[in-house]
PDB file of N, CA and C in Angstrom:
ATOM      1  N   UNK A   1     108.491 119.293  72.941  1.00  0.00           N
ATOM      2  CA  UNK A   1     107.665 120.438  73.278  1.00  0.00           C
ATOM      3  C   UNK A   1     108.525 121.693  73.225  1.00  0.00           C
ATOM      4  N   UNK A   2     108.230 122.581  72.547  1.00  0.00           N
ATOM      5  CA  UNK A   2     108.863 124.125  72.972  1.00  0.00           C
ATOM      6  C   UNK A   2     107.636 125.436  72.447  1.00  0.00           C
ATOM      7  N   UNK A   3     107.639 125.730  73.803  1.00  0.00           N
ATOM      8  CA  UNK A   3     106.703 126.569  73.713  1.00  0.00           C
ATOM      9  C   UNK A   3     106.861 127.950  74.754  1.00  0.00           C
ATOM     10  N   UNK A   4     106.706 129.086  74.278  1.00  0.00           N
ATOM     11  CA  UNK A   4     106.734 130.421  75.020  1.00  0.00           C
ATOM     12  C   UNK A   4     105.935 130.751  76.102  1.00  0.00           C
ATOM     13  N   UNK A   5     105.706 131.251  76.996  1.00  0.00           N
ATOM     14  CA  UNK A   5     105.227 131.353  78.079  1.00  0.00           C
ATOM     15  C   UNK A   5     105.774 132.904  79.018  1.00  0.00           C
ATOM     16  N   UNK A   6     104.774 133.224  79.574  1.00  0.00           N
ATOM     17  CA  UNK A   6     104.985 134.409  80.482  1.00  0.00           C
ATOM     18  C   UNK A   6     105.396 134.192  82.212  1.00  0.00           C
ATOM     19  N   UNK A   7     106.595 134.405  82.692  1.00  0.00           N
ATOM     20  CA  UNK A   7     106.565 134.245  84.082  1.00  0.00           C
ATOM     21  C   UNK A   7     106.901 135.978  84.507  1.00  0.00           C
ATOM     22  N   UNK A   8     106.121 136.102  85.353  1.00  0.00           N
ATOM     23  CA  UNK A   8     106.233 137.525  85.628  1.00  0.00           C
ATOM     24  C   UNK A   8     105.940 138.519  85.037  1.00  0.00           C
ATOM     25  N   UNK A   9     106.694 139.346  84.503  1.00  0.00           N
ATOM     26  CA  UNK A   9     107.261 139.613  83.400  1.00  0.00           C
ATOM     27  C   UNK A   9     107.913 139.571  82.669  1.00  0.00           C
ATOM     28  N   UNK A  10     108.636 138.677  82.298  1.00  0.00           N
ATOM     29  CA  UNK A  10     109.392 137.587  81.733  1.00  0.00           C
ATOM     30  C   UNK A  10     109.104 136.733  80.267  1.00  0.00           C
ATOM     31  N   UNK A  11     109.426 136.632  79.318  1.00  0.00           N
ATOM     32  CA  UNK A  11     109.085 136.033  78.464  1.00  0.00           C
ATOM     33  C   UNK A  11     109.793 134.794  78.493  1.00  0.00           C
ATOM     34  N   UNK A  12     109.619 133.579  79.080  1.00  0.00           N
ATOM     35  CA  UNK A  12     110.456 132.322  79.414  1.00  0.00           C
ATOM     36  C   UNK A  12     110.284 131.380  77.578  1.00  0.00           C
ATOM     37  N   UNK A  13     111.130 130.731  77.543  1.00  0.00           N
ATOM     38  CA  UNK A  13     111.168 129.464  76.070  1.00  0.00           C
ATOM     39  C   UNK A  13     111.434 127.802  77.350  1.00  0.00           C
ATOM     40  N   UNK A  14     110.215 127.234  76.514  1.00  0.00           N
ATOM     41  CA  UNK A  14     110.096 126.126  77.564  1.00  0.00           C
ATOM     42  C   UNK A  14     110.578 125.051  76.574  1.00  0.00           C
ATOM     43  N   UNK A  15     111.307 123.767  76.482  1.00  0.00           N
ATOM     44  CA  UNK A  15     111.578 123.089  75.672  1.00  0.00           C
ATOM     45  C   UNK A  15     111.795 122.232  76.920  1.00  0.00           C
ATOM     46  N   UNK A  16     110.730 120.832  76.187  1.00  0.00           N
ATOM     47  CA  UNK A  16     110.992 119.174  76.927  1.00  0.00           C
ATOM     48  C   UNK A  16     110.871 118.312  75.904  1.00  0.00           C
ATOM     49  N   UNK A  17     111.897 117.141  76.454  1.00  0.00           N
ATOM     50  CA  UNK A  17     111.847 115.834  76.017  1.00  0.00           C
ATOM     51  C   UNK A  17     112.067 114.850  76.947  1.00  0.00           C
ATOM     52  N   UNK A  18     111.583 113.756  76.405  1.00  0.00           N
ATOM     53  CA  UNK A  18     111.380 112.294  77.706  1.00  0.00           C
ATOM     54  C   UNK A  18     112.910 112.104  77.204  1.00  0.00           C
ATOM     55  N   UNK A  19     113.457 111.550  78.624  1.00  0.00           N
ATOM     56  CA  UNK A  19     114.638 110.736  78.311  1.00  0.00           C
ATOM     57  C   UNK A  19     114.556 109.102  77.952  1.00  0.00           C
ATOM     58  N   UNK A  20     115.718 108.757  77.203  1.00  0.00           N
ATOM     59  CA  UNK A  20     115.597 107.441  76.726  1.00  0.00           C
ATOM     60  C   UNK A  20     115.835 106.461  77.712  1.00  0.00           C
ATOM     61  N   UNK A  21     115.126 105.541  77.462  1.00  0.00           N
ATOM     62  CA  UNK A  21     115.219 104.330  78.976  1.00  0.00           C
ATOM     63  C   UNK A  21     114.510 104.659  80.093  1.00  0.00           C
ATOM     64  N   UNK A  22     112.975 105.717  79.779  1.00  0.00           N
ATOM     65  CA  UNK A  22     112.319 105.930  80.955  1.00  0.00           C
ATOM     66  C   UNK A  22     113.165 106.803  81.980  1.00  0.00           C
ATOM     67  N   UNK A  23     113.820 107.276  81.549  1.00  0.00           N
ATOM     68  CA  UNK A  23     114.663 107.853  82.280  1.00  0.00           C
ATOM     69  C   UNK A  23     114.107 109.034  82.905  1.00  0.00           C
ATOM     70  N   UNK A  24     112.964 109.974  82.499  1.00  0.00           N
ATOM     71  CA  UNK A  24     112.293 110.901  82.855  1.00  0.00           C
ATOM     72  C   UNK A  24     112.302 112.081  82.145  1.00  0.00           C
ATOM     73  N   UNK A  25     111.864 113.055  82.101  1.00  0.00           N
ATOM     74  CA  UNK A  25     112.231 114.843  81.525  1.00  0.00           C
ATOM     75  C   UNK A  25     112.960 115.571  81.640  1.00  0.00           C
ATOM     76  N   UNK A  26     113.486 116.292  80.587  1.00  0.00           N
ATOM     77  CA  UNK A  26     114.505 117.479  80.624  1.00  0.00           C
ATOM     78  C   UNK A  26     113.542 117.994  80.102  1.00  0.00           C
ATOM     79  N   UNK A  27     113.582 119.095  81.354  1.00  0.00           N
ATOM     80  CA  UNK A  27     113.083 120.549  80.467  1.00  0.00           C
ATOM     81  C   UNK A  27     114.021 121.349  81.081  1.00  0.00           C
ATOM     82  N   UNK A  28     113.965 122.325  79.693  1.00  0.00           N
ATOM     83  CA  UNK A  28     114.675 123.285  79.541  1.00  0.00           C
ATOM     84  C   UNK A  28     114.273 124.867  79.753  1.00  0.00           C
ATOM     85  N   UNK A  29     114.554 125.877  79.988  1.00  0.00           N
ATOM     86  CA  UNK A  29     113.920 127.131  80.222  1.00  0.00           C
ATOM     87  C   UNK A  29     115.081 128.037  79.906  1.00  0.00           C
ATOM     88  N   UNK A  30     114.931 129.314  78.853  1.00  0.00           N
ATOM     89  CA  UNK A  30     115.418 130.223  78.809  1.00  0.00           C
ATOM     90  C   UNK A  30     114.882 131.815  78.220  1.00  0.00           C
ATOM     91  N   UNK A  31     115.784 132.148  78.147  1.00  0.00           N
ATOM     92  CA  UNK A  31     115.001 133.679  78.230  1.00  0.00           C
ATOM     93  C   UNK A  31     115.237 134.220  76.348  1.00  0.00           C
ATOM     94  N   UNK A  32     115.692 133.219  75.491  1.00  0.00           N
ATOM     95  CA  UNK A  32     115.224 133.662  74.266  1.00  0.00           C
ATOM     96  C   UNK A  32     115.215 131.784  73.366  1.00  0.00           C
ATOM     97  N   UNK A  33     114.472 131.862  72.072  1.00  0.00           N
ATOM     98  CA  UNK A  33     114.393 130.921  71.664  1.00  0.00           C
ATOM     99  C   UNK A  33     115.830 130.360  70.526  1.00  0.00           C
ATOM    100  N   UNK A  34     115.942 129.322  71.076  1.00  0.00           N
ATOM    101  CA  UNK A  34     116.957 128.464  70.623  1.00  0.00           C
ATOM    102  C   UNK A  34     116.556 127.699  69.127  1.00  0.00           C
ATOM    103  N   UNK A  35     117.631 127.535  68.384  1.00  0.00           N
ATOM    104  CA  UNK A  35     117.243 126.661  66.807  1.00  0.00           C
ATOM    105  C   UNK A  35     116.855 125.328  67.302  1.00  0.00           C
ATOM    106  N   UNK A  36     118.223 125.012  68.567  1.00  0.00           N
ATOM    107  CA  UNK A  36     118.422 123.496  68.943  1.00  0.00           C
ATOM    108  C   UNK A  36     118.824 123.351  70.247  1.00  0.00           C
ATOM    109  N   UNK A  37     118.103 124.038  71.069  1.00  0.00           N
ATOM    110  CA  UNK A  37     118.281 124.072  72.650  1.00  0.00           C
ATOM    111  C   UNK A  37     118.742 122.915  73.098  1.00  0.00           C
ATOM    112  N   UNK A  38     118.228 121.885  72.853  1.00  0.00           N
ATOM    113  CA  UNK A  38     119.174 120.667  73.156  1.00  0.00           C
ATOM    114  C   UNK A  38     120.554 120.279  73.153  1.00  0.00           C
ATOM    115  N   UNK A  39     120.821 120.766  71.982  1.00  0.00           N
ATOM    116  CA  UNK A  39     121.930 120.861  71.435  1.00  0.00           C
ATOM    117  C   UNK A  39     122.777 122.257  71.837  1.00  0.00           C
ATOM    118  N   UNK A  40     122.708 122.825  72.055  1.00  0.00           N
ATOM    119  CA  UNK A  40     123.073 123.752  73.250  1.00  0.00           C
ATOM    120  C   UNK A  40     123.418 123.528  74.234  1.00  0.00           C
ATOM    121  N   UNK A  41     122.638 122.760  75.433  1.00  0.00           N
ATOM    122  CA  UNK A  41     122.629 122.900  76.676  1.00  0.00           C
ATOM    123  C   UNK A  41     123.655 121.311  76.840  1.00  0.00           C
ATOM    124  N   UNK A  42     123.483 120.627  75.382  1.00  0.00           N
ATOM    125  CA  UNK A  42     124.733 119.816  75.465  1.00  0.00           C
ATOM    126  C   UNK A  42     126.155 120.658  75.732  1.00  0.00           C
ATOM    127  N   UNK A  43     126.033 121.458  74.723  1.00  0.00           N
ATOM    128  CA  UNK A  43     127.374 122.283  74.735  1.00  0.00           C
ATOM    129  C   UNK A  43     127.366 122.664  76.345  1.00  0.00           C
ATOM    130  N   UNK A  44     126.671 123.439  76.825  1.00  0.00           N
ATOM    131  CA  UNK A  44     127.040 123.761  78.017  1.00  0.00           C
ATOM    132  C   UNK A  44     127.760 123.017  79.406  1.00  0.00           C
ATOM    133  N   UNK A  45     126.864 121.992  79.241  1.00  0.00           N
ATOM    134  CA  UNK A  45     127.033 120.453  80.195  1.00  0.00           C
ATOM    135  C   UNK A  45     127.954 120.229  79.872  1.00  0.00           C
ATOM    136  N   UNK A  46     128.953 119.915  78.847  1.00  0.00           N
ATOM    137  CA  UNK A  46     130.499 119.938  78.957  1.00  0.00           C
ATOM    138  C   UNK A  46     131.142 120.889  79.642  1.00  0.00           C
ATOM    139  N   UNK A  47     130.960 122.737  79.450  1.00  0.00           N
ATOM    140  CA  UNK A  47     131.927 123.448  80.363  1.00  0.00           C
ATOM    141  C   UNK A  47     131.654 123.244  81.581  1.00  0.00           C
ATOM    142  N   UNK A  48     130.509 122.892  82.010  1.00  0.00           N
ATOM    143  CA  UNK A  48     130.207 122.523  83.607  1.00  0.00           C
ATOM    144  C   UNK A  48     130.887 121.800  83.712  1.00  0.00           C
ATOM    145  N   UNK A  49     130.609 120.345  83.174  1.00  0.00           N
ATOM    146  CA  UNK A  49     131.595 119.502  83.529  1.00  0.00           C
ATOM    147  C   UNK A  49     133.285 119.695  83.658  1.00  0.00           C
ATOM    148  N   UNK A  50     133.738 120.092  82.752  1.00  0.00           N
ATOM    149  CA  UNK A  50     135.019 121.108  82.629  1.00  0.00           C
ATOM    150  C   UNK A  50     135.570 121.618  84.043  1.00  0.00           C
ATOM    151  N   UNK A  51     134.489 122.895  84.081  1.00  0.00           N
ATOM    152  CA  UNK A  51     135.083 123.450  84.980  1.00  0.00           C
ATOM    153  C   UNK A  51     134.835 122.377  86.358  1.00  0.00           C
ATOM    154  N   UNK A  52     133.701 121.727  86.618  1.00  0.00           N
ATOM    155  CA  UNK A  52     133.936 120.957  87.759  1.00  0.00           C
ATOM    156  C   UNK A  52     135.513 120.449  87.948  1.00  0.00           C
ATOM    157  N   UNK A  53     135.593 119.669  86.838  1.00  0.00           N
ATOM    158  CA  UNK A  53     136.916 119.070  87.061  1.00  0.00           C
ATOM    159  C   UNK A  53     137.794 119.731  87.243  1.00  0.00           C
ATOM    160  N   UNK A  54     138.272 120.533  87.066  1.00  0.00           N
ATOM    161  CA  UNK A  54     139.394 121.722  86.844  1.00  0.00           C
ATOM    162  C   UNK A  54     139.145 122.078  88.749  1.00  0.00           C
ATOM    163  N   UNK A  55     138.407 122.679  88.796  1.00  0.00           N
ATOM    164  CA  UNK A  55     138.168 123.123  90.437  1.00  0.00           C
ATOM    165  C   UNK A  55     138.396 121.952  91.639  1.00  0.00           C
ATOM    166  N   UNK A  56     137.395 120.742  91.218  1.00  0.00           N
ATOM    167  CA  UNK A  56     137.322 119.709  92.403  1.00  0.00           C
ATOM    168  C   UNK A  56     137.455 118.191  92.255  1.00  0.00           C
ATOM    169  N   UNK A  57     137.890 117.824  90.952  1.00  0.00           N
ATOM    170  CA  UNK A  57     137.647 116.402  90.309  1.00  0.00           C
ATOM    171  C   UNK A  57     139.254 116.019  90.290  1.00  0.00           C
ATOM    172  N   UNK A  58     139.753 116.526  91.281  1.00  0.00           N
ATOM    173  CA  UNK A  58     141.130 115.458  91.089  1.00  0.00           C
ATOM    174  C   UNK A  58     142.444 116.983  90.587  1.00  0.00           C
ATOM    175  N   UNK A  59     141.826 118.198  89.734  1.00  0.00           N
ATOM    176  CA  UNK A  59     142.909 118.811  89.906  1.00  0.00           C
ATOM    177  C   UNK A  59     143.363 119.888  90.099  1.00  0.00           C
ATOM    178  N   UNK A  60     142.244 120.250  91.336  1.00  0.00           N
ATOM    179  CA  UNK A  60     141.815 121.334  92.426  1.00  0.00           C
ATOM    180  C   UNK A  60     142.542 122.536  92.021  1.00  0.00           C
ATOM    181  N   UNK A  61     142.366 123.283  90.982  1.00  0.00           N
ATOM    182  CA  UNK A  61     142.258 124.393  90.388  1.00  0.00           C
ATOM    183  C   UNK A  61     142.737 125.825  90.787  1.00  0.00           C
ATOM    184  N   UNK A  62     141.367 126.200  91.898  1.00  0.00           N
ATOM    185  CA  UNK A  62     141.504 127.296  92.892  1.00  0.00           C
ATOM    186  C   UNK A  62     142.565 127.205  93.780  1.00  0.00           C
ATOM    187  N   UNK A  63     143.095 125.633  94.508  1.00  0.00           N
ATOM    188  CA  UNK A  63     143.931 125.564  94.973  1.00  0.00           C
ATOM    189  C   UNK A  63     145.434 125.994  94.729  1.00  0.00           C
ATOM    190  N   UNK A  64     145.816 126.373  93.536  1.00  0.00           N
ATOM    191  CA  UNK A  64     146.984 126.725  92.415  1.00  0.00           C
ATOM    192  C   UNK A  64     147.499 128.071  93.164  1.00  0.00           C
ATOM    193  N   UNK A  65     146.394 129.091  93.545  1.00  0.00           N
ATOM    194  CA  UNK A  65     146.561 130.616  94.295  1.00  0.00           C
ATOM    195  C   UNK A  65     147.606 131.012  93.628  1.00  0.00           C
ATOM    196  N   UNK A  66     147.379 130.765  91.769  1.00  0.00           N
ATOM    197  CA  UNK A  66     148.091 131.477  90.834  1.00  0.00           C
ATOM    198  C   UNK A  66     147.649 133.006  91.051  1.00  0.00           C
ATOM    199  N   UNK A  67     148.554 134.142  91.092  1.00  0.00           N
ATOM    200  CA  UNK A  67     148.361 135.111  91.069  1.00  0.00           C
ATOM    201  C   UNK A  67     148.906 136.151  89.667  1.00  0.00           C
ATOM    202  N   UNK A  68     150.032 135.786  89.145  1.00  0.00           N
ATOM    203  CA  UNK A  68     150.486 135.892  87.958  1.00  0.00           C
ATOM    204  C   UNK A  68     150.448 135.390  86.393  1.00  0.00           C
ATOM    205  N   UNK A  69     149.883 136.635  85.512  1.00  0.00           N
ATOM    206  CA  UNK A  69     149.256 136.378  84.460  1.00  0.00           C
ATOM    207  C   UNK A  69     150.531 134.888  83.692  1.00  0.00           C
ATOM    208  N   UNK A  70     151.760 135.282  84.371  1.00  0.00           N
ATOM    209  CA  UNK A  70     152.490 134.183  82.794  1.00  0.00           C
ATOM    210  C   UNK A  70     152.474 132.947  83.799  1.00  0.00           C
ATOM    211  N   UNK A  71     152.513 133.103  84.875  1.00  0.00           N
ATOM    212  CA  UNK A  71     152.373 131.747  85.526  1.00  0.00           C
ATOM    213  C   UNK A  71     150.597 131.161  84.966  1.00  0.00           C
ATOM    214  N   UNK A  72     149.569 131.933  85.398  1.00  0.00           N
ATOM    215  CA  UNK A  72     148.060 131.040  84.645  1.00  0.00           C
ATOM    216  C   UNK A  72     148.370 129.963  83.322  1.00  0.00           C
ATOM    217  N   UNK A  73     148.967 131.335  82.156  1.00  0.00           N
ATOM    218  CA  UNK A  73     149.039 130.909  81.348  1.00  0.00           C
ATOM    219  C   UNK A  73     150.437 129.465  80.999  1.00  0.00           C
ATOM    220  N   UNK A  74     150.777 129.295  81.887  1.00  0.00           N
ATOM    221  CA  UNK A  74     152.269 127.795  81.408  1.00  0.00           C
ATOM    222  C   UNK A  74     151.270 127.072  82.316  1.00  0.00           C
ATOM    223  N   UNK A  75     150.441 127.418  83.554  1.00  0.00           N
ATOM    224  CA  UNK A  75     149.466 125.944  83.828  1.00  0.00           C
ATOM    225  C   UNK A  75     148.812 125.966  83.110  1.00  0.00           C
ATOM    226  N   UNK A  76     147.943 126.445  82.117  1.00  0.00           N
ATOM    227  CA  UNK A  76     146.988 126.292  81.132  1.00  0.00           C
ATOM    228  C   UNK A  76     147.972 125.753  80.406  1.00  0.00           C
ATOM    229  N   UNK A  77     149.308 125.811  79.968  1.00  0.00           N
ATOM    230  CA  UNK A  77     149.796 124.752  79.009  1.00  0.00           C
ATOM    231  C   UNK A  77     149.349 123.783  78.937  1.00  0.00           C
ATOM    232  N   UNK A  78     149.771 123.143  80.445  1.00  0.00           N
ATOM    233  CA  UNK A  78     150.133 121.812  80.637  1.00  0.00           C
ATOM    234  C   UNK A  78     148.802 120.666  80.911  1.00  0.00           C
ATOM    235  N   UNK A  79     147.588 121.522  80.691  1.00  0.00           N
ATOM    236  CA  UNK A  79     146.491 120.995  80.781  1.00  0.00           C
ATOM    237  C   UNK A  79     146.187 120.305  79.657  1.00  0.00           C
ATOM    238  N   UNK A  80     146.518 121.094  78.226  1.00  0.00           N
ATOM    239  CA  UNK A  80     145.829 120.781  76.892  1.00  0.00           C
ATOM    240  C   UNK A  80     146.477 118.779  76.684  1.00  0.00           C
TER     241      UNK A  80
END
């Protein structure tokens, strides 16, 4: 399904699909239309995931209270 719709004043892009294995619906909502919104919001769901990890998944991130640009950048080395 992808179809346009008005919320407010708002021009919303609605895009659903059933998940496989009964698994239930993704729908999607944004504020312009996508080629392959799916395929998108894949992309996205990785930097989430990303940054989760980075912040709270084992290698607590914020905790670093890097304050210096060349120090960020030699922990961003050691990540890749």
């Amino acid at each position: 399904m992808r179809k346009a719709c008005w919320v407010g004043q708002a021009r919303v892009w609605l895009s659903g699909m059933r998940l496989e294995n009964g698994g239930g619906l993704l729908i999607l909502a944004a504020n312009q239309r996508f080629r392959e919104p799916f395929g998108t919001y894949a992309l996205r769901w990785e930097i989430e995931n990303l940054f989760q990890c980075l912040k709270g998944r084992g290698f607590h991130w914020e905790d670093t209270r890097l304050t210096r640009r060349f120090r960020t950048n030699s922990n961003n080395g050691s990540v890749r």
